[in-house]
N, C-alpha and C. Protein backbone atom coordinates (compact mmCIF):
# COMPACT_ATOMS: atom_id res chain seq x y z
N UNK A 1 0.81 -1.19 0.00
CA UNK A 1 0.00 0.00 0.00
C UNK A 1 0.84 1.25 0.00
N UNK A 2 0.25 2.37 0.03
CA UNK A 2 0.67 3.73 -0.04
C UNK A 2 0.24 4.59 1.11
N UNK A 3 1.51 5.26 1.33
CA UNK A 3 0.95 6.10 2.41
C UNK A 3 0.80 8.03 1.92
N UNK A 4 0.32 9.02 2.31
CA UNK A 4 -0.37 9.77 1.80
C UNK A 4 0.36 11.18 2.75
N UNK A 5 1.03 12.20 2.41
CA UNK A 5 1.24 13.01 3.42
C UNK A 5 1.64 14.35 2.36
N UNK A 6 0.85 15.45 2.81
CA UNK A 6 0.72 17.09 2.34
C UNK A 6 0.11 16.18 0.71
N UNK A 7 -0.41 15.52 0.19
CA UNK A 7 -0.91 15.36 -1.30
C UNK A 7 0.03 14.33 -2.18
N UNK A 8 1.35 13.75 -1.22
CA UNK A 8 1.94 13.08 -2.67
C UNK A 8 2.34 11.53 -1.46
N UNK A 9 1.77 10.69 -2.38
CA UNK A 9 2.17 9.34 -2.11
C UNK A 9 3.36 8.81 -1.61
N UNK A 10 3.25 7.64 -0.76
CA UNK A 10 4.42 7.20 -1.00
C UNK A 10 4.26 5.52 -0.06
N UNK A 11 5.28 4.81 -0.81
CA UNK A 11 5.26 3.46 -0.57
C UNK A 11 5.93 3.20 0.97
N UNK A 12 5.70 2.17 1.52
CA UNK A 12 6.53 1.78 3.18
C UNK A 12 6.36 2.67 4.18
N UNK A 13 6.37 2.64 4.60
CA UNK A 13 6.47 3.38 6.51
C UNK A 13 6.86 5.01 6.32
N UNK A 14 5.83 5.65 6.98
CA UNK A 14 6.86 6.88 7.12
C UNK A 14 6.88 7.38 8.49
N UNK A 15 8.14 7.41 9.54
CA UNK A 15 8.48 7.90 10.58
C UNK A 15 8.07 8.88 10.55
N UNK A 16 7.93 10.03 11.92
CA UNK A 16 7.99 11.27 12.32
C UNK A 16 8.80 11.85 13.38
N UNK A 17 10.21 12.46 13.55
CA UNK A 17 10.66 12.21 14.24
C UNK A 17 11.04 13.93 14.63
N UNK A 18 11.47 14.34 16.00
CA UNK A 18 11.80 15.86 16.28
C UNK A 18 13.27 15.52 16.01
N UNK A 19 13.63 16.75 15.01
CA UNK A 19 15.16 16.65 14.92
C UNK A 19 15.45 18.54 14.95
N UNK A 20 16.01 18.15 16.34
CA UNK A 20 16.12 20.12 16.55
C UNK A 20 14.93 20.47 16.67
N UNK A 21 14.81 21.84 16.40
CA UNK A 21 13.39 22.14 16.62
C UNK A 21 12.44 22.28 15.49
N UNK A 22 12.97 20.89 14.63
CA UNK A 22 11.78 20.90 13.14
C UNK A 22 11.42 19.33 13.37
N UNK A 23 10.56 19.10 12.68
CA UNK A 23 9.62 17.65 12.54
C UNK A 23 10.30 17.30 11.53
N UNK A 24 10.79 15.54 10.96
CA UNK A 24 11.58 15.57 9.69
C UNK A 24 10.58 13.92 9.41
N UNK A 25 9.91 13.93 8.11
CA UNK A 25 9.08 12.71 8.37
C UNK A 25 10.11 11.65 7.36
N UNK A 26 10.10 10.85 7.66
CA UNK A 26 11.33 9.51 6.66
C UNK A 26 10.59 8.96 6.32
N UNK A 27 10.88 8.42 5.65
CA UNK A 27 10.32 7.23 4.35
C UNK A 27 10.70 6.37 4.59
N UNK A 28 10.63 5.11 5.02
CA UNK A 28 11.33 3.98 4.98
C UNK A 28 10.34 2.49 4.13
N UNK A 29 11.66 1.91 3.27
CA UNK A 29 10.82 1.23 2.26
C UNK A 29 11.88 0.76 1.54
N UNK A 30 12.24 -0.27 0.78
CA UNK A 30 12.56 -1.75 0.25
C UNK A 30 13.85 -0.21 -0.74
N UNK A 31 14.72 -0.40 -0.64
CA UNK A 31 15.64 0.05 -2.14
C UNK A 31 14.93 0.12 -3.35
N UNK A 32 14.14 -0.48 -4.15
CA UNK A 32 14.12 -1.13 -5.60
C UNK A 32 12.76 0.42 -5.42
N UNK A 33 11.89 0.32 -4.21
CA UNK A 33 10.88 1.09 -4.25
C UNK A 33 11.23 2.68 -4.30
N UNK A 34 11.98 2.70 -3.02
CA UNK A 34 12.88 3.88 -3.47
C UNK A 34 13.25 4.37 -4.64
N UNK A 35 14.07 3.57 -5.61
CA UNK A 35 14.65 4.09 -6.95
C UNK A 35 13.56 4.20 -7.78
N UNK A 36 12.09 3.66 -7.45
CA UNK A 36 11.08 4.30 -8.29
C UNK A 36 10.58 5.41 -8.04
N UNK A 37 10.72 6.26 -6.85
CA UNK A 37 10.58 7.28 -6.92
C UNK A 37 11.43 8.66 -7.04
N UNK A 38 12.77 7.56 -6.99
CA UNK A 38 13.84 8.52 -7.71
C UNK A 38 14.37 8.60 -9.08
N UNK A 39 14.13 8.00 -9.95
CA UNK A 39 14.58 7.71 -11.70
C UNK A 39 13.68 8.96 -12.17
N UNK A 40 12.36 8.53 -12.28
CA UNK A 40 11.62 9.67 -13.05
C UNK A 40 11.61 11.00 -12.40
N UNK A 41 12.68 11.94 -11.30
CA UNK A 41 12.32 12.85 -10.73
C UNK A 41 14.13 13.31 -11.29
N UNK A 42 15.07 12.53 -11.47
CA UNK A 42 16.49 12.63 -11.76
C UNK A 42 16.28 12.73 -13.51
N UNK A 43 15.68 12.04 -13.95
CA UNK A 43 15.48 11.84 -15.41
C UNK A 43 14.28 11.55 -16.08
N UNK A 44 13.18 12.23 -16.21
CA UNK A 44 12.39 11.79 -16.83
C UNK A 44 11.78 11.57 -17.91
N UNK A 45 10.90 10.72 -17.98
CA UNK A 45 10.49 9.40 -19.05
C UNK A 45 10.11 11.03 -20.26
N UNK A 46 9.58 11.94 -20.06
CA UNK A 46 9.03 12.54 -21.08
C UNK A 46 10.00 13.23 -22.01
N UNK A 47 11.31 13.73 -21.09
CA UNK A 47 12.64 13.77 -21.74
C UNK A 47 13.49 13.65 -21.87
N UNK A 48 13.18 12.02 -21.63
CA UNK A 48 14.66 10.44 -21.84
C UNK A 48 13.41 9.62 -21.92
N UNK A 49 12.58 8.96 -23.30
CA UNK A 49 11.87 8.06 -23.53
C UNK A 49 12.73 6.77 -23.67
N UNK A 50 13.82 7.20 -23.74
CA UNK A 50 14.53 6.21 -24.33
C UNK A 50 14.99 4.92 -22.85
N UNK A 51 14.52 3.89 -22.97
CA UNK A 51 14.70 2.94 -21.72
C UNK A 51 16.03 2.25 -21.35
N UNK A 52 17.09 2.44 -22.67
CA UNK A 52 18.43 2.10 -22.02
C UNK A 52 18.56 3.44 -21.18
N UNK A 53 18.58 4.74 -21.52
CA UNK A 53 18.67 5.47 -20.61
C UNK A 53 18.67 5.76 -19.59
N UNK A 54 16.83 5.66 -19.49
CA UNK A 54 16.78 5.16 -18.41
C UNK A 54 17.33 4.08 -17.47
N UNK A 55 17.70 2.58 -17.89
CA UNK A 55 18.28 2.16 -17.03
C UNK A 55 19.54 2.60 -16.53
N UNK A 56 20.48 3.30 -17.26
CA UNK A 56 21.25 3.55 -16.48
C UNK A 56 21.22 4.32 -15.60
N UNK A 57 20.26 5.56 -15.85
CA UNK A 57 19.88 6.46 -14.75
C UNK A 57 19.81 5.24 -13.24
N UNK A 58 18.62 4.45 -13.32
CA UNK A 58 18.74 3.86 -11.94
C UNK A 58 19.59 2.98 -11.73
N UNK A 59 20.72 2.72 -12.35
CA UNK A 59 22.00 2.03 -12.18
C UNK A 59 22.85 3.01 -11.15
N UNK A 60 22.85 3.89 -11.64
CA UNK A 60 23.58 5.06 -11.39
C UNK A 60 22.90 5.37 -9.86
N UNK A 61 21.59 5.34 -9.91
CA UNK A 61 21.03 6.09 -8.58
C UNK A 61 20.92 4.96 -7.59
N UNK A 62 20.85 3.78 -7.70
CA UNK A 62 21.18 2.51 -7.16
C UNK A 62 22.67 2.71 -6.69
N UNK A 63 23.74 3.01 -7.38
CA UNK A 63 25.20 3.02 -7.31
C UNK A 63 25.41 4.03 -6.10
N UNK A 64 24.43 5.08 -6.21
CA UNK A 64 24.98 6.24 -4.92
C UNK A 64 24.44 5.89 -3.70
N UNK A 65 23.21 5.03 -4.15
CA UNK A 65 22.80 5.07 -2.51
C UNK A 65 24.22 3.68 -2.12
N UNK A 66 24.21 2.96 -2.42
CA UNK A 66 25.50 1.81 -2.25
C UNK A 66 26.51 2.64 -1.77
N UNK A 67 27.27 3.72 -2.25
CA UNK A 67 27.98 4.44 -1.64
C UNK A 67 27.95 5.64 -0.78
N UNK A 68 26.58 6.05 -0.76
CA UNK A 68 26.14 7.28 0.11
C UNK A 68 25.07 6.49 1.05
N UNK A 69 24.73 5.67 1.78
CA UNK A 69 23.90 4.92 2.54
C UNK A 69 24.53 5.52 3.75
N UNK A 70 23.43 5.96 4.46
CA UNK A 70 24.15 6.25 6.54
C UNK A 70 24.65 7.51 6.04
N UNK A 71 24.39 8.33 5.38
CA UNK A 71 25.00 9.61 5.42
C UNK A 71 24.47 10.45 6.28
N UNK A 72 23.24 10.79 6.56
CA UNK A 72 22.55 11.10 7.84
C UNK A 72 22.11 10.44 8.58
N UNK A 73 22.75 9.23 9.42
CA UNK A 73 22.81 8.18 9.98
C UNK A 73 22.14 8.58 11.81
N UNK A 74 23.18 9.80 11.64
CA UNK A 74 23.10 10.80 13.17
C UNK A 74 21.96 11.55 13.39
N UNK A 75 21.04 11.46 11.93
CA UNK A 75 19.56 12.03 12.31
C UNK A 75 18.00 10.92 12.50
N UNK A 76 18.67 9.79 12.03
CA UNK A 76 18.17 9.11 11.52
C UNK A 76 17.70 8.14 10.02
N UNK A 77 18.21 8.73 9.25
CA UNK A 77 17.88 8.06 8.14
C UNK A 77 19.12 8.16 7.35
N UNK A 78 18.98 7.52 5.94
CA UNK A 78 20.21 7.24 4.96
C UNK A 78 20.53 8.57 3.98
N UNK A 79 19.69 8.86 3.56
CA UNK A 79 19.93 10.06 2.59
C UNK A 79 18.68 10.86 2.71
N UNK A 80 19.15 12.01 1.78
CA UNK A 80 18.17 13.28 1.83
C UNK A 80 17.54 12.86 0.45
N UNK A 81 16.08 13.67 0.88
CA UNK A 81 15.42 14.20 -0.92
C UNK A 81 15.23 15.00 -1.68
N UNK A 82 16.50 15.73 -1.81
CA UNK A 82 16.49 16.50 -1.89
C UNK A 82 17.59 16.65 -3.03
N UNK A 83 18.12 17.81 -4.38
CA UNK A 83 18.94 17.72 -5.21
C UNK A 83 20.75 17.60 -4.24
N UNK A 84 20.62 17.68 -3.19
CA UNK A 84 21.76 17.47 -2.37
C UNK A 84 22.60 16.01 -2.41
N UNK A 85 21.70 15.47 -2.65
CA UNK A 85 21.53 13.71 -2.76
C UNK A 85 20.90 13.60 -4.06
N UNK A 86 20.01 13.10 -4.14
CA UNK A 86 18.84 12.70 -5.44
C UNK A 86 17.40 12.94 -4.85
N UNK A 87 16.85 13.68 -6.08
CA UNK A 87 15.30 13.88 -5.64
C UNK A 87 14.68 13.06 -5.78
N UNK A 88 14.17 13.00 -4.60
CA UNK A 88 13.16 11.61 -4.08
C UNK A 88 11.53 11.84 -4.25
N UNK A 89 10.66 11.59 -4.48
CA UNK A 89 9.27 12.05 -4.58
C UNK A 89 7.99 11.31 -4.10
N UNK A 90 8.69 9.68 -4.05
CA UNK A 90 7.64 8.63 -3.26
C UNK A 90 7.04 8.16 -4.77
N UNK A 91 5.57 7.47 -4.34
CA UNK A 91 4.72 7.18 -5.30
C UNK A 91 3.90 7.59 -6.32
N UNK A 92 3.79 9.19 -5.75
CA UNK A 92 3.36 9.70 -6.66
C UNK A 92 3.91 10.50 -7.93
N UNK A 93 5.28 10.25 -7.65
CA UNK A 93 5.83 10.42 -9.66
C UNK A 93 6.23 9.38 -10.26
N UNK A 94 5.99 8.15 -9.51
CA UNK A 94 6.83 7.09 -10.36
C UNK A 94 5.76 7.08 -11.94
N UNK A 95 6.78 6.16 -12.58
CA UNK A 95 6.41 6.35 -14.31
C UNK A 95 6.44 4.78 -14.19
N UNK A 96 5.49 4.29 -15.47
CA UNK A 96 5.37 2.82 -16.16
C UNK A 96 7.18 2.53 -16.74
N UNK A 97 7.84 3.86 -17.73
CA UNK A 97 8.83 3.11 -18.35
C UNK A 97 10.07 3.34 -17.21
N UNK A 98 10.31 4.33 -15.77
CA UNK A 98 11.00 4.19 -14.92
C UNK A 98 10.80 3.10 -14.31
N UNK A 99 9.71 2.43 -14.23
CA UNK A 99 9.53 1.50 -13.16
C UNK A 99 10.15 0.30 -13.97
N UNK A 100 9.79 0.43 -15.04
CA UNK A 100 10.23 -0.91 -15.94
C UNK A 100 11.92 -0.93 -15.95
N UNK A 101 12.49 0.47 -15.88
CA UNK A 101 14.30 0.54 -15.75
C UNK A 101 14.92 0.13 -14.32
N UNK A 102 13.87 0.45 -13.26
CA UNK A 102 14.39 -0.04 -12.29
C UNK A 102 14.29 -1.44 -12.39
N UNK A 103 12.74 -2.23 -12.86
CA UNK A 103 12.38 -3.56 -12.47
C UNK A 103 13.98 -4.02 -13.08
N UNK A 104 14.23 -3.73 -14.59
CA UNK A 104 15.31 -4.47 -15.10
C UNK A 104 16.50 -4.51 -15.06
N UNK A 105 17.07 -3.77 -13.81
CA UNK A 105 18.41 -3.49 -13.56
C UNK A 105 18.32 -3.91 -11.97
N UNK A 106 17.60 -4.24 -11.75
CA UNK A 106 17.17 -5.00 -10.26
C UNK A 106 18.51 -5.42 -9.62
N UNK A 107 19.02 -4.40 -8.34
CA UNK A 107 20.23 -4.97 -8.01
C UNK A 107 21.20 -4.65 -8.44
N UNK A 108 21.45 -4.09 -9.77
CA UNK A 108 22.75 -3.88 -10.40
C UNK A 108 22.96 -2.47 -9.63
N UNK A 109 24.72 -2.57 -9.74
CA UNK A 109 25.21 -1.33 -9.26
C UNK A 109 27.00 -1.08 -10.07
N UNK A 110 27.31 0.19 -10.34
CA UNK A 110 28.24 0.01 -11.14
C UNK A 110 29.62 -0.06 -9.93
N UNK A 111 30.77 -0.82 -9.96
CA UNK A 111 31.80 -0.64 -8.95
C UNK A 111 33.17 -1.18 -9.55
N UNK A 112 34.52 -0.14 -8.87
CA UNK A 112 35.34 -0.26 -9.26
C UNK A 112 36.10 -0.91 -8.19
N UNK A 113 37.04 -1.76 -8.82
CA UNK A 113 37.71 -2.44 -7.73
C UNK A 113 36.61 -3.17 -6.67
N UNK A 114 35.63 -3.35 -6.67
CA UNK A 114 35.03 -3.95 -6.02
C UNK A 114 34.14 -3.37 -4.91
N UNK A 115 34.42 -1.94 -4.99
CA UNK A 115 33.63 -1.33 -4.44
C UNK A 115 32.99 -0.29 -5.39
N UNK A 116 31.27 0.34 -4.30
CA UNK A 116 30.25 1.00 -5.32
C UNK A 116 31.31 2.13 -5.73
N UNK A 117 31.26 2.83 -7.21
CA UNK A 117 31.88 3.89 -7.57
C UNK A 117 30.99 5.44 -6.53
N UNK A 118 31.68 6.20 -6.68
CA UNK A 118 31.27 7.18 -6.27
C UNK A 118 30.42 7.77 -7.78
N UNK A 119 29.17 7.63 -7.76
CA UNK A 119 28.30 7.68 -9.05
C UNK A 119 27.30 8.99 -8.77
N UNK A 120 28.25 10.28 -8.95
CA UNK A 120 27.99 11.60 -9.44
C UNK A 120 27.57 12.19 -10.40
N UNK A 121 26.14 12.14 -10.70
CA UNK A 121 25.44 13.30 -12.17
C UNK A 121 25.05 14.54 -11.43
N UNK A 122 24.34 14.85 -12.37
CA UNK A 122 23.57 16.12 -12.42
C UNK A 122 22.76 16.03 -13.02
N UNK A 123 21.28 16.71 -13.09
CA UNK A 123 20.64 17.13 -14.22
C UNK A 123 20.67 17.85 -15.58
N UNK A 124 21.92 18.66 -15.26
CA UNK A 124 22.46 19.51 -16.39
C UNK A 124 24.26 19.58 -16.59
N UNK A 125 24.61 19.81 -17.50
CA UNK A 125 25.44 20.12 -17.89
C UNK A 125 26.36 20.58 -18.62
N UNK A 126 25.84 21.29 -19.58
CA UNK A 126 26.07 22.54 -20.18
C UNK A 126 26.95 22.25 -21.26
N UNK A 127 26.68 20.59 -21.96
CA UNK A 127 27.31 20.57 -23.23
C UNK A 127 28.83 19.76 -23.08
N UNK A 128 29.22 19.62 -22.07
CA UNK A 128 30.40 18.63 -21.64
C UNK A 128 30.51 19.00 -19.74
N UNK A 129 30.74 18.03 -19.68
CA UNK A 129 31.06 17.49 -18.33
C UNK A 129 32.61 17.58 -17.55
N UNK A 130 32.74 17.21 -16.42
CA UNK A 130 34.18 17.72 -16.03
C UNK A 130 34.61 16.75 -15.08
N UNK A 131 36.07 16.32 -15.29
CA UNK A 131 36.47 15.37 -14.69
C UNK A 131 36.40 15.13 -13.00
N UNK A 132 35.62 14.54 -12.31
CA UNK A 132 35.73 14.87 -11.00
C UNK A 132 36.67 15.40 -10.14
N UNK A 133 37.80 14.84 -10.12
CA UNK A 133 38.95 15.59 -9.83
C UNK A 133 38.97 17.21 -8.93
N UNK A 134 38.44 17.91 -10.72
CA UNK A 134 38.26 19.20 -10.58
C UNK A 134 37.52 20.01 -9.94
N UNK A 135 35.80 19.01 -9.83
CA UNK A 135 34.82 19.55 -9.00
C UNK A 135 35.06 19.05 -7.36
N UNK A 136 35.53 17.99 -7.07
CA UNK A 136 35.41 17.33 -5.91
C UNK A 136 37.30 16.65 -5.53
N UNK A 137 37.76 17.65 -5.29
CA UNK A 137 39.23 16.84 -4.97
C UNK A 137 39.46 15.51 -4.73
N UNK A 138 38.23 15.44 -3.66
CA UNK A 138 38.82 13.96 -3.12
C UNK A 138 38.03 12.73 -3.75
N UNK A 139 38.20 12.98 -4.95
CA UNK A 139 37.20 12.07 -6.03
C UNK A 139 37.88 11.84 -7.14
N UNK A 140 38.83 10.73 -7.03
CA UNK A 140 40.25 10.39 -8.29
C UNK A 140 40.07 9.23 -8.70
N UNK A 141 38.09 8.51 -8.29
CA UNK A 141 38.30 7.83 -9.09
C UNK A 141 38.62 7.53 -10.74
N UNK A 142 38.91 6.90 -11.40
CA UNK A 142 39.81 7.26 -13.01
C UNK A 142 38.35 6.95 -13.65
N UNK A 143 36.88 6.57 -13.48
CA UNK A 143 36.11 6.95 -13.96
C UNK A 143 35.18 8.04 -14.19
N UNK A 144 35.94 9.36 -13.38
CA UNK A 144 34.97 10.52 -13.46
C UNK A 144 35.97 10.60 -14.54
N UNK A 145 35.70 10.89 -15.41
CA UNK A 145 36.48 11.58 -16.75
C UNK A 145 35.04 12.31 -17.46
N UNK A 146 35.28 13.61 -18.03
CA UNK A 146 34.42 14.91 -18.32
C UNK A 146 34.20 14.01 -19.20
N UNK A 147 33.41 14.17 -20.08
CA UNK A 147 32.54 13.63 -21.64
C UNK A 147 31.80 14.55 -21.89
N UNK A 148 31.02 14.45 -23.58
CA UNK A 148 30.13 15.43 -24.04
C UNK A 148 29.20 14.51 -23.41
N UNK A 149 27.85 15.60 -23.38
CA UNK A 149 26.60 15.11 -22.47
C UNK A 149 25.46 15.59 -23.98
N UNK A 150 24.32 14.95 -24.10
CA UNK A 150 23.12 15.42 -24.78
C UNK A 150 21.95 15.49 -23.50
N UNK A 151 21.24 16.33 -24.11
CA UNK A 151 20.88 16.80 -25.41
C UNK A 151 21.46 18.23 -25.68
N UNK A 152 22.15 18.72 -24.67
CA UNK A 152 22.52 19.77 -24.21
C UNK A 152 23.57 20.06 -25.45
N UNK A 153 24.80 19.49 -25.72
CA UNK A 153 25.62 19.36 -26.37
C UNK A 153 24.84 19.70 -28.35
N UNK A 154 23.99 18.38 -28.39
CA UNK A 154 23.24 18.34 -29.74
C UNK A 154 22.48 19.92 -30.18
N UNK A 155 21.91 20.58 -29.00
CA UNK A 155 20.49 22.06 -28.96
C UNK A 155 21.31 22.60 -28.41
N UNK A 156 22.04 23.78 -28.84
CA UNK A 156 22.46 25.10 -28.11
C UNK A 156 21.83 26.04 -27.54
N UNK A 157 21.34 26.23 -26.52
CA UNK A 157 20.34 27.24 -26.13
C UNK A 157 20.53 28.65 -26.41
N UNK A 158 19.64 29.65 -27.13
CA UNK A 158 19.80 30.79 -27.47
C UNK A 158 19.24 31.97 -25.99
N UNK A 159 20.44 32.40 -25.56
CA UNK A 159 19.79 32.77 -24.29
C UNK A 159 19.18 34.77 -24.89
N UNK A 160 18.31 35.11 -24.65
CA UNK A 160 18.07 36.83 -24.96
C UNK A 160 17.26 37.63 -23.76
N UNK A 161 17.89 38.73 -24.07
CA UNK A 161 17.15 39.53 -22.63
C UNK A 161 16.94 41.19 -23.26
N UNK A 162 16.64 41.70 -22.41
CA UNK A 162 15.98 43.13 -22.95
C UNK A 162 17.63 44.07 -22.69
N UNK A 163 17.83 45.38 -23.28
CA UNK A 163 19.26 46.05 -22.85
C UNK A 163 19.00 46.78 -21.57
N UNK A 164 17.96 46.91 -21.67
CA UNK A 164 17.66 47.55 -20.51
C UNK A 164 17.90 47.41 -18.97
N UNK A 165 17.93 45.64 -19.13
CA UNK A 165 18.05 45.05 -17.90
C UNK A 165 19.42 44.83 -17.37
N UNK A 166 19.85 44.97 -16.22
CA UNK A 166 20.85 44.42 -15.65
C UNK A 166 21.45 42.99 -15.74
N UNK A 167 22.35 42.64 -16.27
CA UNK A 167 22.45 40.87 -16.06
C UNK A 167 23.34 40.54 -15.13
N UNK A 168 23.18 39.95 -14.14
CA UNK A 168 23.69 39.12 -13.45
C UNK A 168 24.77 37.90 -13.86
């Protein structure tokens, strides 16, 4: 079943717990369920139809929680939902062809040397990407290497503004 809180769904248990002087409600629920409500909110089906894509998206988001698990351990729970971590959304954004990328990558996780890689995207990236290294010092694994990214790379965005205005 589903549980229901401010309008958006969500699968397994949800705690309520005082942390400081805010209420923080957790989610708790199976991995595989999780990554269905994280694939279509990191990448979605309407602009990545494409289902290898998608699977790697939840390869990838499978891969971080493997290496980011217990990161807020000291508040209670494993990760945030937030773009800090990966946006999480519960049941009510999962998608038919996300669910189908998670069903089929069930378990998989990408790792080097035998452990999960440190498996860092973004939503954007502005036409090529950058070797981790550069963004995150202490991140040498030899698979962050920059690459061109689409669709970003393929559509140049034409940015225009009035003269009038100040730009930032």
């Amino acid at each position: 079943g589903t549980v229901e809180v401010n309008g958006q769904s969500y699968r397994g248990f949800l705690e309520v717990r005082m942390l400081g002087d805010s209420i923080k409600v957790i989610n708790q629920l199976p991995l595989e369920d999780y990554l269905r409500g994280v694939v279509p909110n990191e990448m979605g089906p309407g602009i990545y139809p494409e289902i290898e894509e998608l699977k790697a998206q939840a390869v990838a988001a499978r891969t971080y929680i493997a290496a980011n698990r217990g990161q807020f351990a000291e508040s209670g729970y494993d990760i945030c939902d937030t773009m800090s971590c990966q946006v999480y959304k519960g049941f009510s954004s999962e998608q038919p062809l996300t669910n189908q990328a998670v069903e089929e990558t069930a378990g998989l996780i990408a790792a080097f040397n035998g452990i999960p890689i440190k498996a860092l995207y973004t939503s954007t990236c502005g036409g090529h990407t950058e070797d981790g290294i550069n963004v995150f010092p202490d991140q040498r694994g030899p698979y962050l290497k920059g690459v061109d990214c689409y669709p970003e790379k393929a559509a140049p965005s034409i940015l225009e503004g009035r003269e009038d205005l100040p730009w930032i």
